[in-house]
Every structure is written in structure tokens, then in C-alpha cells.
N, C-alpha and C. Protein backbone atom coordinates (compact mmCIF):
# COMPACT_ATOMS: atom_id res chain seq x y z
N UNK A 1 -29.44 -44.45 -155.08
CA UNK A 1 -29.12 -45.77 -155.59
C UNK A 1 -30.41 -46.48 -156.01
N UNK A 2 -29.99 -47.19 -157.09
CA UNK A 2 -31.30 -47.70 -158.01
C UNK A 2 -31.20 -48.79 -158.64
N UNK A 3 -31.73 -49.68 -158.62
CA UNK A 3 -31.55 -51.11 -159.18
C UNK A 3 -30.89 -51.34 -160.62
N UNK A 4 -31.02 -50.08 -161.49
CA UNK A 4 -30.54 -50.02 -162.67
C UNK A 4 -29.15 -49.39 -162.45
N UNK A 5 -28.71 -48.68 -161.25
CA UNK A 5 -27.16 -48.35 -161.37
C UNK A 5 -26.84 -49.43 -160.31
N UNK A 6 -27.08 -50.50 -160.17
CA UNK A 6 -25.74 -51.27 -159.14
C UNK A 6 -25.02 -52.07 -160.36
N UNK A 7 -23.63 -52.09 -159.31
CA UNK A 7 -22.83 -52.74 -160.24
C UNK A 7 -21.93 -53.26 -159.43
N UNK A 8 -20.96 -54.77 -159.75
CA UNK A 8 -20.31 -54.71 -158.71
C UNK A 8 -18.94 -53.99 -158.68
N UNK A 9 -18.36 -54.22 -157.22
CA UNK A 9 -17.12 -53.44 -156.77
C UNK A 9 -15.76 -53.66 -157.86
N UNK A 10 -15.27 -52.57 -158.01
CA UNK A 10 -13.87 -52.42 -159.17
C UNK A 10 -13.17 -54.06 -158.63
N UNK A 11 -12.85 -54.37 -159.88
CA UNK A 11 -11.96 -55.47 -159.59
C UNK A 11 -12.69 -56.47 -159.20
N UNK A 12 -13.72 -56.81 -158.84
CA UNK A 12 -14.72 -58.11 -158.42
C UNK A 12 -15.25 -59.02 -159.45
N UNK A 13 -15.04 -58.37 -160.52
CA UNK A 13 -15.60 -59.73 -161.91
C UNK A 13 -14.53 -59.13 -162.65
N UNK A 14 -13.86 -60.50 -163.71
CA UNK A 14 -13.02 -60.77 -164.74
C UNK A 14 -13.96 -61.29 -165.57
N UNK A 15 -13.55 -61.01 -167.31
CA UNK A 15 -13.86 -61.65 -168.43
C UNK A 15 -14.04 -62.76 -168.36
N UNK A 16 -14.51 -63.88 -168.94
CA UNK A 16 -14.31 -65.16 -169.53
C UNK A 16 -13.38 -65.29 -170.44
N UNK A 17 -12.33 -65.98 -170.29
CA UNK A 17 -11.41 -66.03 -171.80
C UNK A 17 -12.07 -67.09 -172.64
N UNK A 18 -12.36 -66.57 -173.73
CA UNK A 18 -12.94 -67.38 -175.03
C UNK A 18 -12.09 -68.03 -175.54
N UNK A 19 -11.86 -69.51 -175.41
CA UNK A 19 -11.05 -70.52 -176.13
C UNK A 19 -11.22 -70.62 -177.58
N UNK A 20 -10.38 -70.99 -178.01
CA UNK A 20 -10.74 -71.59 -179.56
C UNK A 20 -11.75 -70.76 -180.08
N UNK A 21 -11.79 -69.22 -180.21
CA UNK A 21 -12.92 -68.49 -181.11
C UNK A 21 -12.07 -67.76 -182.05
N UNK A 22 -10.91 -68.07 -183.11
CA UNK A 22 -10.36 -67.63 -183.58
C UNK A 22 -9.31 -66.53 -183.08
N UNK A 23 -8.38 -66.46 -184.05
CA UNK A 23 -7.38 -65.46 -184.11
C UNK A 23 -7.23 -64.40 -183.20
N UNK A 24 -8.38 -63.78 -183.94
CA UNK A 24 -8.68 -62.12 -182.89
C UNK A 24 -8.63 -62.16 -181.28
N UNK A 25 -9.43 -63.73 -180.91
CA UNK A 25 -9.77 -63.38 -179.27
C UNK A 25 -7.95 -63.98 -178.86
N UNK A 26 -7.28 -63.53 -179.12
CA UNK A 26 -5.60 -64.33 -178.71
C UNK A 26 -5.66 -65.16 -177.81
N UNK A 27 -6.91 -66.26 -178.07
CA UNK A 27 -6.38 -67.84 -177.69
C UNK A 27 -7.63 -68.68 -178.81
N UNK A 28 -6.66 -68.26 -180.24
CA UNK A 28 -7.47 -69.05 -181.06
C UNK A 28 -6.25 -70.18 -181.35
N UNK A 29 -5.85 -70.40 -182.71
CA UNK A 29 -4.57 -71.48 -183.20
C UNK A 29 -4.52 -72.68 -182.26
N UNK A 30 -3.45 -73.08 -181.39
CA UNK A 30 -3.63 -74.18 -180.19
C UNK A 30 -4.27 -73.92 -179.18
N UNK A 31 -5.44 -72.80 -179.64
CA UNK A 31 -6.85 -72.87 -178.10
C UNK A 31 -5.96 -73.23 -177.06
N UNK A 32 -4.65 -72.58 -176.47
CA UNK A 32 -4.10 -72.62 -175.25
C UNK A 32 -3.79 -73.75 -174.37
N UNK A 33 -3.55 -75.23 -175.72
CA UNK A 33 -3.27 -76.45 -175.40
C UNK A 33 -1.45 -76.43 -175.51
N UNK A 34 -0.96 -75.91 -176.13
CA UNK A 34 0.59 -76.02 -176.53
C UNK A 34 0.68 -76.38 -177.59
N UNK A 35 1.34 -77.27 -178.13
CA UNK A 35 1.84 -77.36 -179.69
C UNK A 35 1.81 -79.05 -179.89
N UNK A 36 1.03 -79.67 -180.64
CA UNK A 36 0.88 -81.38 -180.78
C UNK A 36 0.87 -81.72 -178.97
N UNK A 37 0.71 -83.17 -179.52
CA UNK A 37 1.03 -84.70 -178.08
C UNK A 37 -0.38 -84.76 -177.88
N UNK A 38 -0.17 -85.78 -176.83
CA UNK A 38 -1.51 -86.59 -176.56
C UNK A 38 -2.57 -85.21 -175.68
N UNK A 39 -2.06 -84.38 -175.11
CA UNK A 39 -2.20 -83.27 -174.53
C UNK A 39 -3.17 -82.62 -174.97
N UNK A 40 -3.23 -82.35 -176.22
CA UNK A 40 -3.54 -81.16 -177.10
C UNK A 40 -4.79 -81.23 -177.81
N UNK A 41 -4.69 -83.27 -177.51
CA UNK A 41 -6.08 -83.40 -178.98
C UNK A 41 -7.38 -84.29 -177.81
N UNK A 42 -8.23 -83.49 -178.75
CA UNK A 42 -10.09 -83.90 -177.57
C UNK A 42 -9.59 -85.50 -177.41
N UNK A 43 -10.68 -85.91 -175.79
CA UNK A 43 -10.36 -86.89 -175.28
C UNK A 43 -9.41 -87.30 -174.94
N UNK A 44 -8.43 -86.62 -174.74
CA UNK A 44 -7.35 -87.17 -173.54
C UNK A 44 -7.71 -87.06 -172.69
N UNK A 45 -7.87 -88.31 -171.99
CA UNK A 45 -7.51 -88.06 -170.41
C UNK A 45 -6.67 -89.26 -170.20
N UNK A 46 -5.78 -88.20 -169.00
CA UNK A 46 -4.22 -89.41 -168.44
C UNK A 46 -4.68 -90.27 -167.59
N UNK A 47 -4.45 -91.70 -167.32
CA UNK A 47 -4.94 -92.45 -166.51
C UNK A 47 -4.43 -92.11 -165.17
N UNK A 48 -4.98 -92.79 -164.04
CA UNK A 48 -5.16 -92.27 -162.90
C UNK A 48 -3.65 -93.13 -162.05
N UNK A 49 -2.81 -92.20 -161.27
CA UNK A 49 -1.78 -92.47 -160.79
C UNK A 49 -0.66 -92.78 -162.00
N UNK A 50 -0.89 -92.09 -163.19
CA UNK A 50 0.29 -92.18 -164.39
C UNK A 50 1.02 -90.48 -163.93
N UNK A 51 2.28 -91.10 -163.77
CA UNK A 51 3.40 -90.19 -163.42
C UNK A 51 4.00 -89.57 -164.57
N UNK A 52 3.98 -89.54 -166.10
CA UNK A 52 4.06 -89.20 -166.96
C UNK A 52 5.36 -90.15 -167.59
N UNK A 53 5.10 -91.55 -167.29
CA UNK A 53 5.99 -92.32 -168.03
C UNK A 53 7.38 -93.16 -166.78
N UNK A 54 7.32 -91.90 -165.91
CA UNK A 54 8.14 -92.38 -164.63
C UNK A 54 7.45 -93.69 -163.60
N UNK A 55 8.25 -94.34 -163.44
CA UNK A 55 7.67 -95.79 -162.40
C UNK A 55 7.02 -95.37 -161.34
N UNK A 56 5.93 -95.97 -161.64
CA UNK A 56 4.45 -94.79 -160.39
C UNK A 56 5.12 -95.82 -159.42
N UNK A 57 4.16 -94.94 -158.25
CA UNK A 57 5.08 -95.06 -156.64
C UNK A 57 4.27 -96.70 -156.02
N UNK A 58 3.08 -96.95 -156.79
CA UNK A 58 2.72 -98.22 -156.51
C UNK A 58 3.78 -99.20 -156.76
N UNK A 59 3.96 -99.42 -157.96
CA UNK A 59 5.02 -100.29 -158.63
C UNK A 59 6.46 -100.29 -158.43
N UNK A 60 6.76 -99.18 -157.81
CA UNK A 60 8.60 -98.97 -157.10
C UNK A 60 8.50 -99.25 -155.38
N UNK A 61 6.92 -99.33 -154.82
CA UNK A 61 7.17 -99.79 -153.46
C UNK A 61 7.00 -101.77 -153.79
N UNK A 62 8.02 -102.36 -152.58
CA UNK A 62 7.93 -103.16 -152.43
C UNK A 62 6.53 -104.14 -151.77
N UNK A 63 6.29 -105.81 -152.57
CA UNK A 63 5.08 -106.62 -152.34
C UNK A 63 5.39 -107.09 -151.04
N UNK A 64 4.24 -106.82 -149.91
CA UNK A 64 4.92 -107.64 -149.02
C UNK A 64 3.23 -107.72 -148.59
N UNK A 65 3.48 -109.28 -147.69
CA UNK A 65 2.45 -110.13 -146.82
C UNK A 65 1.58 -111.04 -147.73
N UNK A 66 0.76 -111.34 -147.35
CA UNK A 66 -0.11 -112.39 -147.96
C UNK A 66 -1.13 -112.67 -147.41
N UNK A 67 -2.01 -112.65 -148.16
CA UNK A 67 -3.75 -112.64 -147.44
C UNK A 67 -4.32 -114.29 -147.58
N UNK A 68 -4.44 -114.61 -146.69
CA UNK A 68 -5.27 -116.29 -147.25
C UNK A 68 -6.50 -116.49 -147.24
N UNK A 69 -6.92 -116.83 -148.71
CA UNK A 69 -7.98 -117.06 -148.75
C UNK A 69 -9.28 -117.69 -148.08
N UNK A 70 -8.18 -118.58 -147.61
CA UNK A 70 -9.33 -119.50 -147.12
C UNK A 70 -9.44 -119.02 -145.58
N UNK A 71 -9.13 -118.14 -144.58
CA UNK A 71 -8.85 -117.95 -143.36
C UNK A 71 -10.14 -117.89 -143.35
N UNK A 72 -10.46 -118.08 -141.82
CA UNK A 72 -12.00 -118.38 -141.22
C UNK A 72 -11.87 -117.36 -140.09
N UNK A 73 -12.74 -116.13 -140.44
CA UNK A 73 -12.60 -114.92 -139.05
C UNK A 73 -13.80 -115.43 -138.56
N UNK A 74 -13.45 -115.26 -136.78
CA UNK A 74 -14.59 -115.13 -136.02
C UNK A 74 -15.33 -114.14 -135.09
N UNK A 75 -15.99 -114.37 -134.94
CA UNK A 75 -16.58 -113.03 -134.35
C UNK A 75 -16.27 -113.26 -132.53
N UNK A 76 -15.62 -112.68 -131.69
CA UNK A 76 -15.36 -113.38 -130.23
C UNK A 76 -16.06 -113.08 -128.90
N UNK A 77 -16.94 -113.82 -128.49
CA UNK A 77 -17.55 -113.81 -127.53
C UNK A 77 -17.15 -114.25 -126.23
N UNK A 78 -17.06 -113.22 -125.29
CA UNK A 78 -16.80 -113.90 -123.99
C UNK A 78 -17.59 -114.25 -123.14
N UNK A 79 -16.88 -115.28 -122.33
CA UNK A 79 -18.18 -116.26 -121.09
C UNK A 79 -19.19 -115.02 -120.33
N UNK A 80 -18.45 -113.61 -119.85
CA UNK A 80 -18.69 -113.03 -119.06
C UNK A 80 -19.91 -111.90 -119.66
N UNK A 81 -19.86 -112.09 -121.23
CA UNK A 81 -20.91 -111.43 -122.14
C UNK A 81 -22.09 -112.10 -122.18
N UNK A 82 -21.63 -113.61 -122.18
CA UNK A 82 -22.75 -114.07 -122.60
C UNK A 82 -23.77 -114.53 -121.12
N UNK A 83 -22.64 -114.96 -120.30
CA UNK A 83 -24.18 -114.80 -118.93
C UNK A 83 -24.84 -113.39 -118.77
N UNK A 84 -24.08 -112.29 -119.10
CA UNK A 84 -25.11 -110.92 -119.05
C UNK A 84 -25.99 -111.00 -119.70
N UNK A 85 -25.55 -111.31 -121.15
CA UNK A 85 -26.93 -111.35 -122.12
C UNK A 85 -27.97 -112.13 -122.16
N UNK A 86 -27.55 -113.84 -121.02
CA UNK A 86 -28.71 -114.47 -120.58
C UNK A 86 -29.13 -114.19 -119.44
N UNK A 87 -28.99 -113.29 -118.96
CA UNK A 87 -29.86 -112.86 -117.78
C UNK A 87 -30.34 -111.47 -118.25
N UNK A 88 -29.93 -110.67 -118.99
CA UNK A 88 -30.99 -109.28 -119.33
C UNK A 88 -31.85 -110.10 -120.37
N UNK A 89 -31.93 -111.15 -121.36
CA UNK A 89 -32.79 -111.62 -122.12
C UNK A 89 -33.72 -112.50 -120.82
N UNK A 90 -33.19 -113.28 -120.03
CA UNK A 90 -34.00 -114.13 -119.24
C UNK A 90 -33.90 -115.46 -120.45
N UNK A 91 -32.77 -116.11 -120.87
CA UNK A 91 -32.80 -117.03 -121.41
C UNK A 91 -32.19 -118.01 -120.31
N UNK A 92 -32.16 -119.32 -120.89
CA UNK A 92 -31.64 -120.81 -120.58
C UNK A 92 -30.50 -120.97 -121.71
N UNK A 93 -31.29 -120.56 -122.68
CA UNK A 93 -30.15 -121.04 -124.07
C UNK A 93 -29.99 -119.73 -124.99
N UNK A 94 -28.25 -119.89 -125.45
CA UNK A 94 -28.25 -118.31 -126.30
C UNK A 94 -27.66 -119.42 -127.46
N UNK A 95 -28.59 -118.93 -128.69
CA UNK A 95 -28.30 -119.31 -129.93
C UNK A 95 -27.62 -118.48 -130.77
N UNK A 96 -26.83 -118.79 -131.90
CA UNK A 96 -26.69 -117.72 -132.93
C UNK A 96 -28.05 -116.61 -133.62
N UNK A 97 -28.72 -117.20 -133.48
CA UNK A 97 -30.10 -116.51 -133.72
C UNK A 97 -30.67 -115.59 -132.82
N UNK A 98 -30.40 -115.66 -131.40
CA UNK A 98 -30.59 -114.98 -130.59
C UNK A 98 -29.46 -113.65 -130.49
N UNK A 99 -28.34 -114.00 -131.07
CA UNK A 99 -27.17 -112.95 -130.95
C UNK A 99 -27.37 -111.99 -131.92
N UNK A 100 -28.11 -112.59 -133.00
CA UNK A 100 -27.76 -112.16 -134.57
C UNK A 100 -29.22 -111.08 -134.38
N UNK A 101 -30.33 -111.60 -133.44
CA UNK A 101 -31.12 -110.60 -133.51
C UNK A 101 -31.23 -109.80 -132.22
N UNK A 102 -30.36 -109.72 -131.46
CA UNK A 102 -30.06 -108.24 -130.68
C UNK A 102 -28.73 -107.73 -131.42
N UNK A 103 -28.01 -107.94 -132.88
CA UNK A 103 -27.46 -107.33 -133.44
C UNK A 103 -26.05 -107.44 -132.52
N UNK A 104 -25.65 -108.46 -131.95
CA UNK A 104 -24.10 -108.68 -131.11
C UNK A 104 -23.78 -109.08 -132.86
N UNK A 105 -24.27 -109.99 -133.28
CA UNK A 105 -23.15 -110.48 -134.77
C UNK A 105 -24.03 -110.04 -135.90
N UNK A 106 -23.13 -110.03 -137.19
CA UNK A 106 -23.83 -109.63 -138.28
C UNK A 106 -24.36 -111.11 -139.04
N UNK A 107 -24.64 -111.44 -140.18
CA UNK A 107 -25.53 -111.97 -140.51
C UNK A 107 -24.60 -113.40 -140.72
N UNK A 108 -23.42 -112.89 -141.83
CA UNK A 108 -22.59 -114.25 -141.94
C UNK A 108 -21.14 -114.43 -140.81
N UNK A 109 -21.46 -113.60 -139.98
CA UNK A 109 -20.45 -113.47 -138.55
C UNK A 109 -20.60 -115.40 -138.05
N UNK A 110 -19.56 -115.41 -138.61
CA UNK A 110 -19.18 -116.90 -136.74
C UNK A 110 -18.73 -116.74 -135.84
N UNK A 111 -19.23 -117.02 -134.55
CA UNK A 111 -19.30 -117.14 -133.17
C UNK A 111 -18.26 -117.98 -132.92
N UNK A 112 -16.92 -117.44 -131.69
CA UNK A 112 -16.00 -118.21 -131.42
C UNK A 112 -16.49 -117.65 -129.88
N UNK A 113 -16.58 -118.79 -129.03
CA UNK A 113 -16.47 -118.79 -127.47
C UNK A 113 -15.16 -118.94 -126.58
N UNK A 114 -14.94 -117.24 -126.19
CA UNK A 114 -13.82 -117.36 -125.20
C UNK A 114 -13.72 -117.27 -123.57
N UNK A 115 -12.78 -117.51 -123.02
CA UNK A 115 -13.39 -117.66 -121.74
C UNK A 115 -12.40 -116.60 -120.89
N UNK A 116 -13.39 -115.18 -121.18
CA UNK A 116 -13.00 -113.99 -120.43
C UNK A 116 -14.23 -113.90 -119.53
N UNK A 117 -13.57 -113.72 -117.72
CA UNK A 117 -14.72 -113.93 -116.79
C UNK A 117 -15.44 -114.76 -116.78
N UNK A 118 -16.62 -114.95 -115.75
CA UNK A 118 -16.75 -115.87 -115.30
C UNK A 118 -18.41 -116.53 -115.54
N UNK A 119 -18.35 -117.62 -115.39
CA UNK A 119 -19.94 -118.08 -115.95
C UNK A 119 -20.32 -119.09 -114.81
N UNK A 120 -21.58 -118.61 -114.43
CA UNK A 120 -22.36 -119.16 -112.95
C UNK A 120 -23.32 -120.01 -113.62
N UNK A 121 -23.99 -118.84 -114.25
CA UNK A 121 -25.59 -120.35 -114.57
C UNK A 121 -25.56 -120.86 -115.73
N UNK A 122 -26.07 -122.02 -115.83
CA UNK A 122 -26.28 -123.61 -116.28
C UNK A 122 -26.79 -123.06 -117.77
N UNK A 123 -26.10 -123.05 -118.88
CA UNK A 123 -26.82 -122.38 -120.28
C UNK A 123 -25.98 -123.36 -121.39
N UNK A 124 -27.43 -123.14 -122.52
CA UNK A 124 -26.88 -124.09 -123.19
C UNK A 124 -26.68 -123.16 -124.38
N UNK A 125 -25.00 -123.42 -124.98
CA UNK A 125 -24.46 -122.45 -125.93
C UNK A 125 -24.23 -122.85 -126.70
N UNK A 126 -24.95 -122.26 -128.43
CA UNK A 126 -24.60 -122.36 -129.42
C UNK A 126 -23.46 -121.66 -130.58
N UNK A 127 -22.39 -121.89 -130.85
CA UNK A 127 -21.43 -121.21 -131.85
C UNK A 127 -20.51 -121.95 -132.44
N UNK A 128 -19.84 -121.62 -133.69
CA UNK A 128 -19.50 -121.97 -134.63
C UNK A 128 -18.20 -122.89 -133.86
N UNK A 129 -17.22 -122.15 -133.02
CA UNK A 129 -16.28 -122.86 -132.18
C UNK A 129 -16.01 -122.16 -131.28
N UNK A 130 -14.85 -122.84 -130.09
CA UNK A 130 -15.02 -122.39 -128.83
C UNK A 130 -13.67 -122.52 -128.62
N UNK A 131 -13.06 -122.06 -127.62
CA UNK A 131 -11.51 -122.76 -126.77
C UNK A 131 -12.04 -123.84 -125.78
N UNK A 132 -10.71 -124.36 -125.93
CA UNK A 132 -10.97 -125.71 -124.59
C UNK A 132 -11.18 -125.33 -123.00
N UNK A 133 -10.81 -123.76 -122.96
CA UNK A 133 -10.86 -123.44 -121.81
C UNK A 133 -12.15 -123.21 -121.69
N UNK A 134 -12.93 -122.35 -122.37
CA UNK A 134 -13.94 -121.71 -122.22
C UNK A 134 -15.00 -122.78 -122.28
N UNK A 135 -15.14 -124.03 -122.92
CA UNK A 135 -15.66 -125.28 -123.11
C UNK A 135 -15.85 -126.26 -121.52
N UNK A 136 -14.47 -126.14 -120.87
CA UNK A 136 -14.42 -126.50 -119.34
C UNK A 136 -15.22 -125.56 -118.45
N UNK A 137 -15.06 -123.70 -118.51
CA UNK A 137 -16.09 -123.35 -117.57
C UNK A 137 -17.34 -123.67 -118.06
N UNK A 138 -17.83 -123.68 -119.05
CA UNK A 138 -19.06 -123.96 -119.14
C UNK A 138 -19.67 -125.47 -118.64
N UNK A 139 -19.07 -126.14 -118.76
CA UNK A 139 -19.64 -127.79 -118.45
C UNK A 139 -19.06 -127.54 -116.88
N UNK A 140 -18.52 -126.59 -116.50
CA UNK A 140 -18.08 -126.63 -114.70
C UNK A 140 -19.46 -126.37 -114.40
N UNK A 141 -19.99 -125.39 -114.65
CA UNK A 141 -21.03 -124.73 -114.57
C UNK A 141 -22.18 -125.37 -114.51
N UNK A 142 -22.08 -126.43 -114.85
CA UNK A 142 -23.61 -127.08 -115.46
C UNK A 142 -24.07 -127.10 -116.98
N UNK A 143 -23.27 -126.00 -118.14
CA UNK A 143 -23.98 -125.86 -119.01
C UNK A 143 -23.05 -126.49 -120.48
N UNK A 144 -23.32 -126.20 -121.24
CA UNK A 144 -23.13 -127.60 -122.54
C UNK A 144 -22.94 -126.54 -123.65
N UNK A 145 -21.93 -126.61 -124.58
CA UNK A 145 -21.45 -126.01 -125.75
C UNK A 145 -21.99 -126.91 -126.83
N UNK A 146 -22.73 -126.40 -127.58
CA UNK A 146 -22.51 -127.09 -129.01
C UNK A 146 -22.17 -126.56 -130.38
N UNK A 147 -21.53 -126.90 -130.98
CA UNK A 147 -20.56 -126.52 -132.13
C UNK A 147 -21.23 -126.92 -133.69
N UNK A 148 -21.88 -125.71 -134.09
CA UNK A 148 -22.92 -125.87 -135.33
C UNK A 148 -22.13 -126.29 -136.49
């Protein structure tokens, strides 16, 4: 065996069929498009989710719910997060600035204060809004919510 006799195994490579090279190669005439329509001639392409004229499945399912624009998501912090995070920081006061740079919120995230577990030391908390509950442990506590 010799670099000039390899070849590959029977049956392992097929021709290329030559489109559109005339008559002789038998796929010259409709180059193996069919006969006329939008099909047949350069630059068709069918738009995307077109069912071929039938009511695409977007437009036969039913509209339902409603998104409001104006809704205000918040990002939710609990009492029992945030005395951890002022005692592994060693703070007095946790700001949005302080949250936003140990990466708890993202940049245009608002801070809503809830009152899951429990809050001992005296801290002064900054966020966008709070519950009334979570507003009472904190001033039980000693410490003061303010609402940016």
C-alpha cells in the first residue's frame, strides 16, 4: 500500500449533482426547482412561521393577559438578610450602594424591605420601599428605614 493507490471504501463518496449545467447533466431545464411559482425563481425566501397561506398557529391561538407598563418590580430583601449582611460587612448602615456593590441588586434594581426573620441591631436602612411590618421591626429594634 502506497499513497498513490489509497482510495476510499466502495460506496463511501457520491457524485455532486450539477444543477442547472444544461440538458446532458439531467438536471438542466427547471435545475430541479419544479415548474413556475414563487418557488422556482432566485431570491425566494418564505418568511419565517408562513404555513403556506394556512392561518399560522400564532394567529389561530387565542390573546390573553396583559402586561402593564407602568408596573414597578422590586427587588426583595429580607430583615433576616440584611442583619447578616451588616454584620459580615461590619456596617451601622446598609445603603443601596452598599447592596449594589456586593452585587445583592443589579444596577437599576429597587429595593423593597420585607420582614422575613428577625432583626436585633440598631441599622439604618436605605430602599426604594418597605412593608409596614418590616418598617415596625426595624424601629422595634432601634433602627430607622428611609425611603429614597
Amino acid at each position: 500500500m502506497e499513497l498513490h493507490n489509497l482510495k476510499p471504501a466502495e460506496g463511501a463518496t457520491k457524485k455532486r449533482k450539477r444543477i442547472a449545467r444544461g440538458q446532458g447533466s439531467g438536471h438542466g431545464g427547471t435545475a430541479t426547482r419544479g415548474h413556475k411559482g414563487a418557488k422556482s425563481r432566485s431570491g425566494y425566501k418564505e418568511k419565517r412561521h408562513f404555513e403556506g397561506g394556512q392561518m399560522p398557529l400564532q394567529m389561530r391561538l387565542p390573546k390573553i393577559g396583559f402586561k402593564n407598563p407602568n408596573r414597578v418590580e422590586y427587588k426583595a430583601i429580607n430583615l433576616d438578610y440584611i442583619q447578616s449582611f451588616a454584620e459580615l460587612n461590619e456596617l451601622k448602615e446598609v445603603t443601596i450602594a452598599h447592596l449594589y456593590d456586593a452585587r445583592v441588586i443589579k444596577k437599576n434594581e429597587k429595593v423593597k424591605v420585607l420582614n422575613r426573620g428577625e432583626i436585633t441591631k440598631s441599622l439604618k436602612i436605605e430602599a426604594h420601599a418597605c412593608s409596614e411590618s418590616a418598617k415596625q421591626s426595624v424601629e422595634k429594634a432601634g433602627g430607622s428605614i428611609q425611603i429614597v
